[in-house]
N, C-alpha and C. Protein backbone atom coordinates (compact mmCIF):
# COMPACT_ATOMS: atom_id res chain seq x y z
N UNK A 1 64.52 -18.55 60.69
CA UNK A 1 63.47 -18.44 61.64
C UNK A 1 62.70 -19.77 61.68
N UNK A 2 62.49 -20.27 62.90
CA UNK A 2 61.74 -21.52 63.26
C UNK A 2 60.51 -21.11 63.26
N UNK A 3 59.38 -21.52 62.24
CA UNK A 3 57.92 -21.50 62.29
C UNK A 3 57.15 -22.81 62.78
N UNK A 4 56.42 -22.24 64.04
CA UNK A 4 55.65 -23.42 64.79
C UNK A 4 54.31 -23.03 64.80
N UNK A 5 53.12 -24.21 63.98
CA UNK A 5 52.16 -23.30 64.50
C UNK A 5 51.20 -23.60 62.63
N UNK A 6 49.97 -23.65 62.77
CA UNK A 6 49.27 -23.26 61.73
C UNK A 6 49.28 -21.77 60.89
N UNK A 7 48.90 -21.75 59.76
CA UNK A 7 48.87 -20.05 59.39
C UNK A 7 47.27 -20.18 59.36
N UNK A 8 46.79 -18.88 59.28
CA UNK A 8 45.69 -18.44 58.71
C UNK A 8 44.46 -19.35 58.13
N UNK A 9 45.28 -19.43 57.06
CA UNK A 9 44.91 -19.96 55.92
C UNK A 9 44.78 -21.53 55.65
N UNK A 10 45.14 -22.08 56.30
CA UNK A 10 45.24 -23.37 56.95
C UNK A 10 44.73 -23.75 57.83
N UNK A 11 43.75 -22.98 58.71
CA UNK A 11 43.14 -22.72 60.37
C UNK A 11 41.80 -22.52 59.08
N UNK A 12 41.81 -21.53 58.45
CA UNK A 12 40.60 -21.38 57.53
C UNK A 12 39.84 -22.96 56.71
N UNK A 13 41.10 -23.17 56.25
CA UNK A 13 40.33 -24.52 55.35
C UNK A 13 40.22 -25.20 56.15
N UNK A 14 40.74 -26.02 57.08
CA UNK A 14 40.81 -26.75 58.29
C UNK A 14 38.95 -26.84 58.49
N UNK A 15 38.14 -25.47 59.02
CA UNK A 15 37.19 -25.18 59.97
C UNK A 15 36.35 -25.20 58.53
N UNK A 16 36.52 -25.10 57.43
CA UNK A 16 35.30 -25.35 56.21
C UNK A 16 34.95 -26.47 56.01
N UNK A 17 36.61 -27.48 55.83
CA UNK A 17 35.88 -28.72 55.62
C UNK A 17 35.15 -29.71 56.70
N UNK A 18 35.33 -29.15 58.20
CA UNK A 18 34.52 -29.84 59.29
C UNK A 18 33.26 -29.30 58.96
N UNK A 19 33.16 -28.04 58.43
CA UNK A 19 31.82 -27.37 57.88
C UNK A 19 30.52 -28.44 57.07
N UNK A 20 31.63 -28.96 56.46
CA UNK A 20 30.73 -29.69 55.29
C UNK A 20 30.66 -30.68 55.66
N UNK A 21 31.55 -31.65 55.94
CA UNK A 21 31.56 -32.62 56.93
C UNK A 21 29.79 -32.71 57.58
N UNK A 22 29.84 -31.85 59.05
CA UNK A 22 28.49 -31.75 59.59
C UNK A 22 27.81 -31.14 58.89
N UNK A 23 27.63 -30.96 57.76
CA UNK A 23 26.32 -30.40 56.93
C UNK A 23 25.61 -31.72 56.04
N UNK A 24 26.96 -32.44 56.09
CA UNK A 24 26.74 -33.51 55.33
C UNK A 24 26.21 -34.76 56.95
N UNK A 25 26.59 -34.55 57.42
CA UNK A 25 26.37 -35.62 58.87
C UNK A 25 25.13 -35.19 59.84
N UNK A 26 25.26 -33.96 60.30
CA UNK A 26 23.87 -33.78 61.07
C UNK A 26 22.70 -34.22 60.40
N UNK A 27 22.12 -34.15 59.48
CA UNK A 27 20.66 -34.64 58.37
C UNK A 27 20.49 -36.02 58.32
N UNK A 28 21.67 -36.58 58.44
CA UNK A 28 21.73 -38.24 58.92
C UNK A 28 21.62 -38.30 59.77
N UNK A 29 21.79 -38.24 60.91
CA UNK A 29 22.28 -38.52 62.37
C UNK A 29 20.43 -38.09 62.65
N UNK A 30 19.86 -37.06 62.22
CA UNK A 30 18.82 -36.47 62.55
C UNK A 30 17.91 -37.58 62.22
N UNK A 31 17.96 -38.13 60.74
CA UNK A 31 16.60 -39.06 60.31
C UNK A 31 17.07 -40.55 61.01
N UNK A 32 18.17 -40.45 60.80
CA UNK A 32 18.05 -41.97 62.10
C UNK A 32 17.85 -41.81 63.18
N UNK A 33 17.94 -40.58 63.93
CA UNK A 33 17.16 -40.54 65.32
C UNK A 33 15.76 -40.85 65.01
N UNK A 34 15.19 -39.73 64.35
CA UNK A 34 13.23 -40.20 64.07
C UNK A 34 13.02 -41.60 63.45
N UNK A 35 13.82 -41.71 62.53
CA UNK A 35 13.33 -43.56 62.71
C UNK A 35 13.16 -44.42 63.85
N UNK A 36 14.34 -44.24 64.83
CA UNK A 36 14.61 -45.13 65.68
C UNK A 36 13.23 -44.73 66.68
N UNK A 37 12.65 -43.69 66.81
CA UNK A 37 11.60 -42.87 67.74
C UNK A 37 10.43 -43.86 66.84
N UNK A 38 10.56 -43.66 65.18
CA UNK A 38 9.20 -44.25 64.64
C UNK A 38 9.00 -45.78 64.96
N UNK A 39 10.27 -46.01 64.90
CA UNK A 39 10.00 -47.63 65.82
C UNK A 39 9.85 -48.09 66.90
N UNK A 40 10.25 -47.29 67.74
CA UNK A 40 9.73 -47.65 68.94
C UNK A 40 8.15 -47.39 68.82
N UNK A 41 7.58 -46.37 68.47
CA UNK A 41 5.96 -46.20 68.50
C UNK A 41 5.48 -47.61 68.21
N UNK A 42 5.91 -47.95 66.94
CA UNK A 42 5.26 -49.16 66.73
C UNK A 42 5.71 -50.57 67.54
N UNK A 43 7.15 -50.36 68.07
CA UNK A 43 7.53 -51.67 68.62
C UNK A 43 6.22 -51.70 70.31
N UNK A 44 6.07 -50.63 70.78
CA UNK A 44 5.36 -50.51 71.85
C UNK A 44 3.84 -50.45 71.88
N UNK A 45 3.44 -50.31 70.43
CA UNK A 45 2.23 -50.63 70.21
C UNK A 45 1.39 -52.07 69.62
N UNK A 46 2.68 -53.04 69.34
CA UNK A 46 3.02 -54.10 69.27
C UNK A 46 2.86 -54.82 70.61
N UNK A 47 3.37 -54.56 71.64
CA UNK A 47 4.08 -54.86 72.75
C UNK A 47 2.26 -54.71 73.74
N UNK A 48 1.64 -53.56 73.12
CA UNK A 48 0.19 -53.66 73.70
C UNK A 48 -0.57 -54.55 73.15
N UNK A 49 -0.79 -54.71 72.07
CA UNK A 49 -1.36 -55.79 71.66
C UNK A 49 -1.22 -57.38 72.07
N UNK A 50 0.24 -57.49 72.55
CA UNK A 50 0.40 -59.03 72.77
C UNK A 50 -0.06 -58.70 74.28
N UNK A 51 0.24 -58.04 75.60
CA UNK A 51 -0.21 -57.73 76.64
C UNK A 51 -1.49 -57.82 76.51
N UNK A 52 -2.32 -57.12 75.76
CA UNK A 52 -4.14 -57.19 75.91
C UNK A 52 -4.01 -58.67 75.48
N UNK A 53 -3.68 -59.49 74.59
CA UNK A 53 -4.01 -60.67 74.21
C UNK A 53 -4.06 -61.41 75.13
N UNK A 54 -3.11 -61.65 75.89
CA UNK A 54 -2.44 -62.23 77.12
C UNK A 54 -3.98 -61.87 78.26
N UNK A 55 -3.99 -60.85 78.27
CA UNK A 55 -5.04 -60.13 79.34
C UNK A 55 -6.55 -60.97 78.99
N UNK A 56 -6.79 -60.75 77.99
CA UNK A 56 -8.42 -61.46 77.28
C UNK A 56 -8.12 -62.64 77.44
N UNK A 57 -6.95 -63.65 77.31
CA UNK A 57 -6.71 -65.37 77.44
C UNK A 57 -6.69 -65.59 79.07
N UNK A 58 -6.30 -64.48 79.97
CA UNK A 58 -6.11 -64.86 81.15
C UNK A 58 -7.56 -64.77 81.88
N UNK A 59 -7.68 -63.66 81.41
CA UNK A 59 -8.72 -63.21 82.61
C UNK A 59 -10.04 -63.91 82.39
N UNK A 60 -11.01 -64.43 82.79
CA UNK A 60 -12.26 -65.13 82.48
C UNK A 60 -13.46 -64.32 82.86
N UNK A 61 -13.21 -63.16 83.76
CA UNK A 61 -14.26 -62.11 83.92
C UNK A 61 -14.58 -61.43 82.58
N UNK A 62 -13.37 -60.98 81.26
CA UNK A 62 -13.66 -60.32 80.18
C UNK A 62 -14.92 -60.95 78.94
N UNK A 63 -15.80 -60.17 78.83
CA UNK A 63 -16.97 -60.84 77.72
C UNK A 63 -16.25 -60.13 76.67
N UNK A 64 -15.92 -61.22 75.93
CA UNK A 64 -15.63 -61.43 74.70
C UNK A 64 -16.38 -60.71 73.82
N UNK A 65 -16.43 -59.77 72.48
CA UNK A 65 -17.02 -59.13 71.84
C UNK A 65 -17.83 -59.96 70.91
N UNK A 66 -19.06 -59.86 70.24
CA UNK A 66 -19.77 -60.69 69.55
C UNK A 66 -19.63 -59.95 67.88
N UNK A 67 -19.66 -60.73 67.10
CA UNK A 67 -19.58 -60.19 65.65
C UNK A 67 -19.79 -58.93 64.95
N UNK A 68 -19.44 -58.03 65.32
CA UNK A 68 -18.90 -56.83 64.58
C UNK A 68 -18.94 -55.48 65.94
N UNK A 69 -18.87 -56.14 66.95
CA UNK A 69 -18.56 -55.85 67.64
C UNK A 69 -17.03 -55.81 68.47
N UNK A 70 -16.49 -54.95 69.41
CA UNK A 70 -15.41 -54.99 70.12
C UNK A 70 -15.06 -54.46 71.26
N UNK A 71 -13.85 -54.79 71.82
CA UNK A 71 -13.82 -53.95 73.43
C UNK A 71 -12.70 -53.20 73.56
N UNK A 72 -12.61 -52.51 74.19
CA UNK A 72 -11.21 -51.49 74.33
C UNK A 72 -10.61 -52.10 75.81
N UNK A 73 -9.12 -52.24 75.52
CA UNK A 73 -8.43 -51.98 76.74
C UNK A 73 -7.64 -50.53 76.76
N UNK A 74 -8.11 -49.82 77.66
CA UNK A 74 -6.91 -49.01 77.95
C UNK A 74 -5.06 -48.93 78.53
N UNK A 75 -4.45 -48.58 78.18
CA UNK A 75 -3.03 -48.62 78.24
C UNK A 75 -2.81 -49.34 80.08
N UNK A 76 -4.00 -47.90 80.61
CA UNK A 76 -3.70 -48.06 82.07
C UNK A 76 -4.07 -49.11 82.39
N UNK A 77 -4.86 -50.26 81.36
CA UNK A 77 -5.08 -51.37 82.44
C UNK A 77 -4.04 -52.33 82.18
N UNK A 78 -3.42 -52.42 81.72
CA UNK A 78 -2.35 -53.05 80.81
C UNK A 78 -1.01 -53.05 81.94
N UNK A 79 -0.08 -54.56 82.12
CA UNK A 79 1.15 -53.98 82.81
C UNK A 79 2.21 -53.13 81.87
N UNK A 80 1.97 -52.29 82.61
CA UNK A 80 3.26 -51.27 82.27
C UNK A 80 4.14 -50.82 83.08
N UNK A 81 4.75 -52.43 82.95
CA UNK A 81 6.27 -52.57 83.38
C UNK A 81 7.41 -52.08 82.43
N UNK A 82 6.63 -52.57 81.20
CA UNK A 82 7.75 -52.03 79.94
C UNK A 82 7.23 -50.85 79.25
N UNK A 83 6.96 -50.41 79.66
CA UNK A 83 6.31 -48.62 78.95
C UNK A 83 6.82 -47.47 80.25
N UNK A 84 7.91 -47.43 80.64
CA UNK A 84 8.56 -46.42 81.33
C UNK A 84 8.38 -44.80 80.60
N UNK A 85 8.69 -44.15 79.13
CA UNK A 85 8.45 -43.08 78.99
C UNK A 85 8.66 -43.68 77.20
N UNK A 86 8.38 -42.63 76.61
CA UNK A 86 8.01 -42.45 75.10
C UNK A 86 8.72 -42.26 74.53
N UNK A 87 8.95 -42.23 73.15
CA UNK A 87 10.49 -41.74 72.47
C UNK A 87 11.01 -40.52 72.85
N UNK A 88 9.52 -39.56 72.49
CA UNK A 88 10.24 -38.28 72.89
C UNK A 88 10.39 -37.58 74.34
N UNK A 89 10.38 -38.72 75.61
CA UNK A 89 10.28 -38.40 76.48
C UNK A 89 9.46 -38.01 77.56
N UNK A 90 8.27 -38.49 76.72
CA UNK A 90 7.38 -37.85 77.60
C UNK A 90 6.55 -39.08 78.26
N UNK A 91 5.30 -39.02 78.28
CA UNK A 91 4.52 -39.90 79.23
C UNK A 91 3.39 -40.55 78.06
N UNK A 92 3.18 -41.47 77.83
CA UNK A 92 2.16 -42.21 77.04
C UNK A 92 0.31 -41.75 77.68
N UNK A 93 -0.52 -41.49 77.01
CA UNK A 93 -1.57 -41.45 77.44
C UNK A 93 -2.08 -42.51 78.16
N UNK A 94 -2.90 -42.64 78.94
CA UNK A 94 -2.97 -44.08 79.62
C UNK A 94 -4.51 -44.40 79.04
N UNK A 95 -5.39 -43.07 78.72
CA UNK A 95 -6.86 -43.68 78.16
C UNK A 95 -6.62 -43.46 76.81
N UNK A 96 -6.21 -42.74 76.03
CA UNK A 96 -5.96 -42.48 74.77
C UNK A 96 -5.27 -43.45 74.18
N UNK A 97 -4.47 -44.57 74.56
CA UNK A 97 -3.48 -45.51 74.12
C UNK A 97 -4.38 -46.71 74.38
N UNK A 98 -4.68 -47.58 73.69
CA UNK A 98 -5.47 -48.34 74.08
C UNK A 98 -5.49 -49.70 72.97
N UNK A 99 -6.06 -50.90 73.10
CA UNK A 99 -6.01 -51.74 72.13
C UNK A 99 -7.53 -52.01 71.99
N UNK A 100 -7.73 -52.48 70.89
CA UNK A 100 -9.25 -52.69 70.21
C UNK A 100 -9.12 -54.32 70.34
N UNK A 101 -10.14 -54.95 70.65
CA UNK A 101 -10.21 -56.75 70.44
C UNK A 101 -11.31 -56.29 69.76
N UNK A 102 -11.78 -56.92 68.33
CA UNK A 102 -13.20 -56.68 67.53
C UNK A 102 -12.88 -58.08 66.99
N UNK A 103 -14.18 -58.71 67.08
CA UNK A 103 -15.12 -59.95 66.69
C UNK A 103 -15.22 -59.83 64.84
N UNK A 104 -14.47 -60.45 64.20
CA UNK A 104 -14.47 -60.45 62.42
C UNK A 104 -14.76 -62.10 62.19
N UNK A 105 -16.08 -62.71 62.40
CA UNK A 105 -16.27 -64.06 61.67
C UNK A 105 -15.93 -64.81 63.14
N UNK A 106 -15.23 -66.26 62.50
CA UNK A 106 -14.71 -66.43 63.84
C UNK A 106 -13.63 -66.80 64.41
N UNK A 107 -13.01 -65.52 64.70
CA UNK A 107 -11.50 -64.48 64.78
C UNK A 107 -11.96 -63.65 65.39
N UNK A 108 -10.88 -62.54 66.42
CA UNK A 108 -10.14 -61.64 66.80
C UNK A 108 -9.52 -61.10 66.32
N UNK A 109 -9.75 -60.08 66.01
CA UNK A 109 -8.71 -59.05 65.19
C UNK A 109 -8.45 -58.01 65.90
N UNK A 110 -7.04 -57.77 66.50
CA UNK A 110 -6.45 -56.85 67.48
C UNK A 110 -5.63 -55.62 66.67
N UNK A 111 -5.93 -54.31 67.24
CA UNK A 111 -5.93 -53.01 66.96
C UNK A 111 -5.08 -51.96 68.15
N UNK A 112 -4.08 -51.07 67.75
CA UNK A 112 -3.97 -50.58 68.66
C UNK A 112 -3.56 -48.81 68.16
N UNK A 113 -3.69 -48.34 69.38
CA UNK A 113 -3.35 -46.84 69.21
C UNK A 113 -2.26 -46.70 70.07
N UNK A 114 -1.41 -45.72 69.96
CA UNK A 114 -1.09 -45.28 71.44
C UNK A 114 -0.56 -43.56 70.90
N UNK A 115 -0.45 -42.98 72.23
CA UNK A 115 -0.40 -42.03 71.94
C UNK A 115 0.48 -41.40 73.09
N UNK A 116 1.62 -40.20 73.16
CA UNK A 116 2.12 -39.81 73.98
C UNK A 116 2.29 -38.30 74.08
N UNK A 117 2.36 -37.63 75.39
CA UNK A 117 2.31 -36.66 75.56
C UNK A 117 3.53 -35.92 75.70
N UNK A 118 4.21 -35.04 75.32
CA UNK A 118 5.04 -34.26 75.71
C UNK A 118 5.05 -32.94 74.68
N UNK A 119 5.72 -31.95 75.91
CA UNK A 119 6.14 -30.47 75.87
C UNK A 119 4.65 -30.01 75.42
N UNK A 120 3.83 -30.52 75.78
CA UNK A 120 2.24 -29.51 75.23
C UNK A 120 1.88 -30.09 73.89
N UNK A 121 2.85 -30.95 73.32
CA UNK A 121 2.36 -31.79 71.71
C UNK A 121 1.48 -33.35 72.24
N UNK A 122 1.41 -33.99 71.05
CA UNK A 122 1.35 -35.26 71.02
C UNK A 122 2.23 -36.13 69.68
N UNK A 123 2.22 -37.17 70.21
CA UNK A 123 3.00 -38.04 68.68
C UNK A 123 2.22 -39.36 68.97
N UNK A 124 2.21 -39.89 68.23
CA UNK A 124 1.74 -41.26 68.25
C UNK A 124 1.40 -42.01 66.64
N UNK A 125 0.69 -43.54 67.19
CA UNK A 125 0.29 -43.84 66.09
C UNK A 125 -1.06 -44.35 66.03
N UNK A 126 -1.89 -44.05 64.68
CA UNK A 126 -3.38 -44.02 64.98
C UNK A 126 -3.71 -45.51 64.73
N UNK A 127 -4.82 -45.78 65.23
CA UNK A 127 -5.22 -47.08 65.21
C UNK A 127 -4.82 -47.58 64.11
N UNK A 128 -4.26 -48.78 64.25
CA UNK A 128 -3.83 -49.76 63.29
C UNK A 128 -4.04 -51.23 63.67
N UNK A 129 -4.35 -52.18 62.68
CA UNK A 129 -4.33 -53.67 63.08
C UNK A 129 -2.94 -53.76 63.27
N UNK A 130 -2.70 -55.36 63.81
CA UNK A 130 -1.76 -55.84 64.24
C UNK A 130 -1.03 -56.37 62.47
N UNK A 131 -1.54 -56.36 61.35
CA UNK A 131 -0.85 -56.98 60.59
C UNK A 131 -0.47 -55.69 59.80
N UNK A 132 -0.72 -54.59 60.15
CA UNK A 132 -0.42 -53.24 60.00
C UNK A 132 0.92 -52.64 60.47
N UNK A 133 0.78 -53.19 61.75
CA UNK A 133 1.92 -53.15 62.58
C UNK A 133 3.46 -53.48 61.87
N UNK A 134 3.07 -54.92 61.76
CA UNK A 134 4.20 -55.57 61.21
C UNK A 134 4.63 -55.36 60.12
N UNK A 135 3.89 -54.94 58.81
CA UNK A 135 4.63 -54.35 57.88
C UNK A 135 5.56 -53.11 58.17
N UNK A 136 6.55 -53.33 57.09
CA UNK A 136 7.94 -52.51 56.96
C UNK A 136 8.07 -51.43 56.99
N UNK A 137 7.15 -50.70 56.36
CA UNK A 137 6.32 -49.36 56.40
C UNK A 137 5.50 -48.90 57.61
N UNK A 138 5.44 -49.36 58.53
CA UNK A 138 4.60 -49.07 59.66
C UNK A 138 4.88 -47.57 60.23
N UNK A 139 6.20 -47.68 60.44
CA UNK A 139 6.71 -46.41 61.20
C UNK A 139 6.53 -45.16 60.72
N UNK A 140 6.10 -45.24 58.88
CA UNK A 140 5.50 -44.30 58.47
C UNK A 140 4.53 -43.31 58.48
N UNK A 141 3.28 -44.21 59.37
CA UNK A 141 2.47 -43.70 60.20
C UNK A 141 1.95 -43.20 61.48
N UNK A 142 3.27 -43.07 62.01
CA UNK A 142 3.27 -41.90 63.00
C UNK A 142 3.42 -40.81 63.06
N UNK A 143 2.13 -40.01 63.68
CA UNK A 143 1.88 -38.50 63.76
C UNK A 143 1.88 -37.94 64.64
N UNK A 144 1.54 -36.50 64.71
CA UNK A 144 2.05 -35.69 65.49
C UNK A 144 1.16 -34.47 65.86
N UNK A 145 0.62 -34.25 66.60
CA UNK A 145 -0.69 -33.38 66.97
C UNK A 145 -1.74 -33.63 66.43
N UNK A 146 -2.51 -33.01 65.19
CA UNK A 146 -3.63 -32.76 64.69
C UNK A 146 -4.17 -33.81 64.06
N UNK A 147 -2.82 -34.22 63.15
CA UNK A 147 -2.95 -35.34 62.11
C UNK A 147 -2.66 -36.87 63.00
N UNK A 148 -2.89 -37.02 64.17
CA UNK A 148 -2.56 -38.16 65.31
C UNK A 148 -4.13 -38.44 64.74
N UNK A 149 -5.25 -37.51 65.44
CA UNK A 149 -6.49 -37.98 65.22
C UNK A 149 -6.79 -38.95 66.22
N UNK A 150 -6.69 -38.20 67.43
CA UNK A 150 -7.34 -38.70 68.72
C UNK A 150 -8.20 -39.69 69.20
N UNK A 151 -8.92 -40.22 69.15
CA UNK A 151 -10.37 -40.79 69.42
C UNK A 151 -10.26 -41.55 70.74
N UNK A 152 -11.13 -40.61 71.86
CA UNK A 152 -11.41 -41.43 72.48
C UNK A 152 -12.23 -42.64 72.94
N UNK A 153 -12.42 -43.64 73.36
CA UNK A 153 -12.99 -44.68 73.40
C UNK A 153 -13.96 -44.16 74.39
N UNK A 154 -15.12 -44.04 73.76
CA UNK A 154 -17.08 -44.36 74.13
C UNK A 154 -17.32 -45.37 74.16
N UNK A 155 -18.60 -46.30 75.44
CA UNK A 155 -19.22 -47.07 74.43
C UNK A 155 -20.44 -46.89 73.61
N UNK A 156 -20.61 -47.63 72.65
CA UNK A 156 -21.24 -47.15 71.46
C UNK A 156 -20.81 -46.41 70.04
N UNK A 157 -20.04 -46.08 70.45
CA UNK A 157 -19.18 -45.28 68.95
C UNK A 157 -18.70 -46.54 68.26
N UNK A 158 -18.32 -45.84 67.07
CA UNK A 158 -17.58 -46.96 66.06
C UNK A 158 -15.89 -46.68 66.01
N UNK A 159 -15.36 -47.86 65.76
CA UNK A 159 -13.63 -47.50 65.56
C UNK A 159 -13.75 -48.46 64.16
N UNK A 160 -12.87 -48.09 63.40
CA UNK A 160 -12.65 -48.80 61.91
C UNK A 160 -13.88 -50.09 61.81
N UNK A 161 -15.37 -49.47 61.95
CA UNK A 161 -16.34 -50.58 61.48
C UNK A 161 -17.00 -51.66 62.67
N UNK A 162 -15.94 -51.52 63.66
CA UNK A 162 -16.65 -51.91 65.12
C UNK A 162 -17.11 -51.14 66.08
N UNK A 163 -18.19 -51.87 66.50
CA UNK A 163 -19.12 -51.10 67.82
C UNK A 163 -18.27 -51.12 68.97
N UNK A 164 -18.17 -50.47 69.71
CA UNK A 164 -17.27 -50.21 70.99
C UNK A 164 -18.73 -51.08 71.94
N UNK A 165 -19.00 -52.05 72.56
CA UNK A 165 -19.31 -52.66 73.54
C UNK A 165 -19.10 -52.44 74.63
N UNK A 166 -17.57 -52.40 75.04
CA UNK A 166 -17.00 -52.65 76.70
C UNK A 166 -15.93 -51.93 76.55
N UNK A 167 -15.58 -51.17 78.20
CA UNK A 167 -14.19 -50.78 78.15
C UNK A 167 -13.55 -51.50 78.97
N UNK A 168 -12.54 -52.05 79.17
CA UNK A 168 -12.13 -53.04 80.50
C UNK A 168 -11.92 -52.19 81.34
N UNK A 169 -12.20 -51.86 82.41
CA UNK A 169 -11.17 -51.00 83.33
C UNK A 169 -11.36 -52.22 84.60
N UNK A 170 -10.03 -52.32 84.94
CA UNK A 170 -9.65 -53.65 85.85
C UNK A 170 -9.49 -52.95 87.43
């Protein structure tokens, strides 16, 4: 008799070890997706900071913040040519995302938040300096609803030790 064909038992082990296989592969595949999401937060909150910089060197209408003082730009005033949608798809806040310029001596020290909206959550990352940013660890500090820690920009309130002065809206 000519036997063509898998048995049983061979169809069985076959479908266990793809089992383990993706048990062993999905959990990877998963944390390098959220990395690659945690970097973009920060690569785009990066990406605001050099835009507001650009914005405060160009523009000559902006008053400059005075010593322990600072100004907010919001996202929306910002070009966002390169901020199409968020890691997780959704839409970036446009007042909630914002960069801080604060007056430290005599320096600028640039700050940013951003924050994005989707499916009824939020994710983002909470205010951070720019030399915050760039460390290796950055992406570590992106959160996700509660622990985001919102703040919207008043003037008069404080953000990490500066007076909010001005908001740009262009």
């Amino acid at each position: 008799m000519n036997k063509k064909g898998f048995t049983l038992i061979e169809l069985l082990a076959t479908i266990a070890i793809l089992a383990l296989l993706m048990l062993v592969a999905v959990p990877n595949v998963m944390s390098t997706i959220d990395k690659n999401k945690q970097n973009t937060y920060v690569e785009d909150a990066k990406r605001m900071i050099t835009l507001a910089e650009y914005e405060v060197r160009s523009n000559t209408d902006i008053e400059l913040p005075t010593n322990g003082n600072c100004i907010v730009i919001p996202l929306g005033n910002l070009d966002l040519s390169d901020f199409n949608e968020g890691p997780e798809g959704g839409s970036y806040d446009l007042q909630n995302s914002y960069v801080v310029v604060a007056r430290n001596g005599n320096s600028y020290e640039y700050m940013a938040t951003i924050v994005e909206n989707f499916d009824g959550d939020t994710r983002g990352i909470p205010l951070m300096s720019r030399d915050d940013l760039n460390k290796e660890s950055a992406g570590k500090n992106v959160a996700k609803g509660e622990e985001l820690n919102i703040i919207t920009p008043v003037v008069g309130i404080n953000l990490n030790g500066y007076t909010v002065t001005n908001i740009i809206d262009s």
